[in-house]
Protein backbone atom coordinates (compact mmCIF):
# COMPACT_ATOMS: atom_id res chain seq x y z
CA UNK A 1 129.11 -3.58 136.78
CA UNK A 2 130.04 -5.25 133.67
CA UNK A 3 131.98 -3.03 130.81
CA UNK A 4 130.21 -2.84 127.42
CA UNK A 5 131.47 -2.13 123.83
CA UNK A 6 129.98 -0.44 120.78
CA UNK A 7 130.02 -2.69 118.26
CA UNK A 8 129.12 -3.19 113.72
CA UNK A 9 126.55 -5.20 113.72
CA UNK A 10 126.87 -7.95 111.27
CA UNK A 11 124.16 -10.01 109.02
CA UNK A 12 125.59 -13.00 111.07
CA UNK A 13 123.76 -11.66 114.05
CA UNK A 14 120.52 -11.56 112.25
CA UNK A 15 119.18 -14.36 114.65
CA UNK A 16 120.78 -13.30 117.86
CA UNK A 17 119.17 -9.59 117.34
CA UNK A 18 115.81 -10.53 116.68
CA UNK A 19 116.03 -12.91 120.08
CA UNK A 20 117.01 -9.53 121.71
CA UNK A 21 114.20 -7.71 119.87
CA UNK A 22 111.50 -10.38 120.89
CA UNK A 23 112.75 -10.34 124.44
CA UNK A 24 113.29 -6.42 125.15
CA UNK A 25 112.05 -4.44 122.57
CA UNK A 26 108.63 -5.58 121.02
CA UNK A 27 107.44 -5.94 124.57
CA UNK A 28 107.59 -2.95 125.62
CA UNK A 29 107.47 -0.78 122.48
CA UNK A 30 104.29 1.57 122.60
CA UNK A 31 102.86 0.55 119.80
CA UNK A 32 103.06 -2.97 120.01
CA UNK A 33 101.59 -2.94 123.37
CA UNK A 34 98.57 -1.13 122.85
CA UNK A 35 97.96 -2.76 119.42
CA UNK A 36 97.94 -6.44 121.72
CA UNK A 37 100.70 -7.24 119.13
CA UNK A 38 102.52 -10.49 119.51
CA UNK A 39 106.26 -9.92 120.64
CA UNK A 40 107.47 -12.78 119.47
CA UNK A 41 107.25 -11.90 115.99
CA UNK A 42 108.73 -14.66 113.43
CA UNK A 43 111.98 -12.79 111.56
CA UNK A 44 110.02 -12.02 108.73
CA UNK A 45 107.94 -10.05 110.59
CA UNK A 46 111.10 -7.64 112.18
CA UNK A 47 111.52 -5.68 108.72
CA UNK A 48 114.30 -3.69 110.40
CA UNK A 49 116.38 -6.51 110.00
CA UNK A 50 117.23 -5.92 106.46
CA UNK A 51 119.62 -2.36 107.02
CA UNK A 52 122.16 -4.87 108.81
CA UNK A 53 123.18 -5.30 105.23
CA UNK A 54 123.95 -1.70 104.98
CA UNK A 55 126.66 -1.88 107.78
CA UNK A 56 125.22 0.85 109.74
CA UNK A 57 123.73 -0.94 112.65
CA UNK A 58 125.15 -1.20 116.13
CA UNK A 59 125.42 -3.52 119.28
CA UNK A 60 125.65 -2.52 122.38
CA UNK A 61 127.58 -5.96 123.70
CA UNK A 62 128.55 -6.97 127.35
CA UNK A 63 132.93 -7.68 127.61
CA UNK A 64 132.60 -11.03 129.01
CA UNK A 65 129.63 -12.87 127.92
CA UNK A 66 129.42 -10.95 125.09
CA UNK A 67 125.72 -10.48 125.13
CA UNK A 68 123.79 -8.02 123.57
CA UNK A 69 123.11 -5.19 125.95
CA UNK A 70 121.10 -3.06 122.89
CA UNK A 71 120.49 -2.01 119.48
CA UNK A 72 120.38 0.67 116.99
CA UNK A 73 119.28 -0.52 113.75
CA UNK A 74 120.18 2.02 110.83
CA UNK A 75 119.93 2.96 107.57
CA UNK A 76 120.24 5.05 104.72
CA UNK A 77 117.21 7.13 103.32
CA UNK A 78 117.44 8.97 100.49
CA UNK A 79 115.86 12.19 99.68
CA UNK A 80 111.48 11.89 98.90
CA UNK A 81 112.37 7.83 99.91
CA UNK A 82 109.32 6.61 102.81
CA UNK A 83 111.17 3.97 104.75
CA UNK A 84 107.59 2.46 105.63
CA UNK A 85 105.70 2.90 102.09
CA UNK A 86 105.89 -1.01 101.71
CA UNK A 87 106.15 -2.34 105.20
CA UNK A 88 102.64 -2.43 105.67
CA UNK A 89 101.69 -4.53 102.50
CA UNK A 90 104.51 -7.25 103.39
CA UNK A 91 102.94 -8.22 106.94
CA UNK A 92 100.35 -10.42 107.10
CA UNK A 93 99.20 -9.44 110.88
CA UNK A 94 96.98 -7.16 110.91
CA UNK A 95 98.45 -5.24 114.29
CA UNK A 96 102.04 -5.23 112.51
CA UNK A 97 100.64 -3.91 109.43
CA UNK A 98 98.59 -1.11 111.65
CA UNK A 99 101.63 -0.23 113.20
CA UNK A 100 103.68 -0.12 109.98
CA UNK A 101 100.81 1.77 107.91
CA UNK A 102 100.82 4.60 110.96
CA UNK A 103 104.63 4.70 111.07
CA UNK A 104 104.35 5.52 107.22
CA UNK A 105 102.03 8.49 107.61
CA UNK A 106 103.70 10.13 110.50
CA UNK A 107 106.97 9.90 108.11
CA UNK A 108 104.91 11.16 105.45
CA UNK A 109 103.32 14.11 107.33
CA UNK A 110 106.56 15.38 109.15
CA UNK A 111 108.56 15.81 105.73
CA UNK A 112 112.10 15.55 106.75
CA UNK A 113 113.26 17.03 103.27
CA UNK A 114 111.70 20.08 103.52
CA UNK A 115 113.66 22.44 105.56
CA UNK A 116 116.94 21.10 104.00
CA UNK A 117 118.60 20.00 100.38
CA UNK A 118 120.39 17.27 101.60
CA UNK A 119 119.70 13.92 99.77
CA UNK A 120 120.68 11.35 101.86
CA UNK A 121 120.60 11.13 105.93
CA UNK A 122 120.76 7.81 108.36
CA UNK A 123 117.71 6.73 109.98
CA UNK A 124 117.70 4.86 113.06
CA UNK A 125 114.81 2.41 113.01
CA UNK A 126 115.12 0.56 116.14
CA UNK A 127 116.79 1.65 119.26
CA UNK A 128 116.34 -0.60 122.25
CA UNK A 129 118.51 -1.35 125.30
CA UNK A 130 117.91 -4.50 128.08
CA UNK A 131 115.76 -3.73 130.52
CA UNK A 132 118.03 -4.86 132.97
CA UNK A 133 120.49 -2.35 131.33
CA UNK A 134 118.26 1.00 132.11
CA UNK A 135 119.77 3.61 133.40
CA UNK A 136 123.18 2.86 131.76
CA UNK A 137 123.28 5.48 129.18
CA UNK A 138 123.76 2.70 126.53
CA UNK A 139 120.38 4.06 124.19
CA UNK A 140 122.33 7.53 124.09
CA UNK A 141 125.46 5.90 123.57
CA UNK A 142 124.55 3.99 120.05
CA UNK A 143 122.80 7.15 119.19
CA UNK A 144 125.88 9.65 120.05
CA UNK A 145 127.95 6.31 117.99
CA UNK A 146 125.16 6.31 115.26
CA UNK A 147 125.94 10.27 114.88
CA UNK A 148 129.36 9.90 114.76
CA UNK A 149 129.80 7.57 112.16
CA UNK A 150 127.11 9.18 109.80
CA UNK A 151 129.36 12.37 110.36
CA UNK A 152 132.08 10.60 109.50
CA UNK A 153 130.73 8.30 106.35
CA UNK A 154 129.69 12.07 104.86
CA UNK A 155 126.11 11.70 105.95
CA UNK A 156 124.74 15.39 106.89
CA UNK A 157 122.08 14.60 108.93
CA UNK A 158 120.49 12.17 110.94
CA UNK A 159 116.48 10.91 111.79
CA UNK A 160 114.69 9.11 114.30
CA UNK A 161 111.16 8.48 114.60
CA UNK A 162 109.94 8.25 118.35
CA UNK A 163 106.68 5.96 119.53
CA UNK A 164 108.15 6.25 123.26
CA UNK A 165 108.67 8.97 125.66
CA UNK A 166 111.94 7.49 126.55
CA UNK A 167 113.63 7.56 122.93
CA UNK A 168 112.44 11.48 122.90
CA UNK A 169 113.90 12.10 125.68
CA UNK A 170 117.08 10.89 124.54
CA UNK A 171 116.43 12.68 121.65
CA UNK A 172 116.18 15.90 122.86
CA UNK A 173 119.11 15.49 125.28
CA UNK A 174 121.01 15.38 122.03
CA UNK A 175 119.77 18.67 121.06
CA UNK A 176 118.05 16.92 118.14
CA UNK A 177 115.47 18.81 116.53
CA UNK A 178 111.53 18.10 116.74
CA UNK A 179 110.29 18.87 113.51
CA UNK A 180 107.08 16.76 113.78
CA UNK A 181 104.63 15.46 116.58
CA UNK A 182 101.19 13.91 116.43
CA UNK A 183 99.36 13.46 119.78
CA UNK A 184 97.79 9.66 119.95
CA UNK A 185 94.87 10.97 120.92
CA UNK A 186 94.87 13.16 117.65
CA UNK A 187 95.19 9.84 115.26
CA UNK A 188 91.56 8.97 114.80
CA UNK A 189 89.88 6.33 112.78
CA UNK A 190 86.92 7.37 110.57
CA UNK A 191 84.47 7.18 113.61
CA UNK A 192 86.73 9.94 115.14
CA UNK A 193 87.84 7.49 118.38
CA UNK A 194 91.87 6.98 118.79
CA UNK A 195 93.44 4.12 116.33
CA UNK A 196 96.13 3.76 118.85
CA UNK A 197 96.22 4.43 123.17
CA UNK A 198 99.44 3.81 124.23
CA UNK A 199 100.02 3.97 128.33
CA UNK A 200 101.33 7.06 130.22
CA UNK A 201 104.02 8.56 129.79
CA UNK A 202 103.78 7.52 126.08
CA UNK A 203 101.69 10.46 124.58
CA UNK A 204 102.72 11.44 121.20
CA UNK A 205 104.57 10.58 118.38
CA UNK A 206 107.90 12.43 117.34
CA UNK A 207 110.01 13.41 114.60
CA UNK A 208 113.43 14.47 115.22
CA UNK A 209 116.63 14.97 112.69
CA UNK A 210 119.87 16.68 113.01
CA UNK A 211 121.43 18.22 111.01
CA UNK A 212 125.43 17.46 110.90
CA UNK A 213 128.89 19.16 110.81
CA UNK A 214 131.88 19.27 112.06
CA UNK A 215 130.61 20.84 115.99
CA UNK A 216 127.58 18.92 116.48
């Protein structure tokens, strides 16, 4: 089996990532599946793509072909900042924006800031691996990386927000803390039937942050 490394990702890649996204995220993502949303979204549509400019995002890359195995898209937030307060009112597709507009309350409702006085902390945005790379390890791997660098850069905690069962369960193997979760059954429109019905396992929404030092 062919080696991988952990790699910066660079604004250079810009194109090559959202191929990767296209092909083996947004088609299986929770949300985007139950919404009907089209995965080949044009670039303007993958709003993610603006924290490569930070210098915080990773690649998981193969050694020889140098393909991209997965990604972890970061950023900073900074303390009472909604990383989704505007995505919704810069898509024009109505699916994207539903998507964006529940990402945005979830972040709202769970309140990161409130158990802690930090005023900065990364937030991974995206996290997806190749679907012919499952099993790997590579999705803990750019978020043990992610963590490691934040620790490093002075960063005291980090934040993911979960659609799928799978980036929870990573999650949680990292003994990061749940501090919100919103059952997609329990997300109703005004008529009181579910906005969104993502497939099995995918049942819930979920918050998690960690907090770092010098142990964790």
């Amino acid at each position: 089996m062919e080696g991988y490394d952990i790699v910066t990702a660079k604004e250079g890649d810009r194109d090559s990532i959202a191929k990767f996204l296209r092909h083996s995220f947004y088609r299986y993502e929770p949300l985007n599946v139950c919404t009907g949303s089209d995965p080949d979204r044009p670039i303007s549509a993958i709003l993610p793509l603006r924290v490569l400019s930070e210098g915080k995002s990773l690649l998981a890359v193969s050694r020889n072909g140098r393909n991209i195995l997965g990604v972890c898209l970061n950023g900073e937030l900074k303390r009472n900042e909604n990383a989704y307060s505007t995505e919704q009112n810069r898509l024009t597709d109505p699916n994207y924006s539903k998507i964006a507009s529940f990402l945005e309350e979830v972040e709202t409702r769970a309140d990161i800031w409130k158990k802690s006085d930090d005023q900065s902390a990364i937030l991974i945005y995206v996290l997806a691996t190749d679907p012919a790379s499952v099993g790997r390890g590579i999705g803990r791997v750019l978020m043990e990386t992610t963590r490691d660098r934040a620790r490093c850069e002075g960063y005291q905690s980090i934040c993911i927000l979960c659609s799928s069962h799978f980036s929870a369960k990573i999650a949680r193997a990292m003994d990061m803390e749940c501090v919100y979760s919103l059952p997609y059954s329990e997300y109703k429109d005004e008529d009181g039937n579910p906005v969104l019905k993502p497939s099995h396992p995918h049942t819930e929404m979920t918050v998690f942050v960690q907090k770092l030092s010098s142990q964790t």
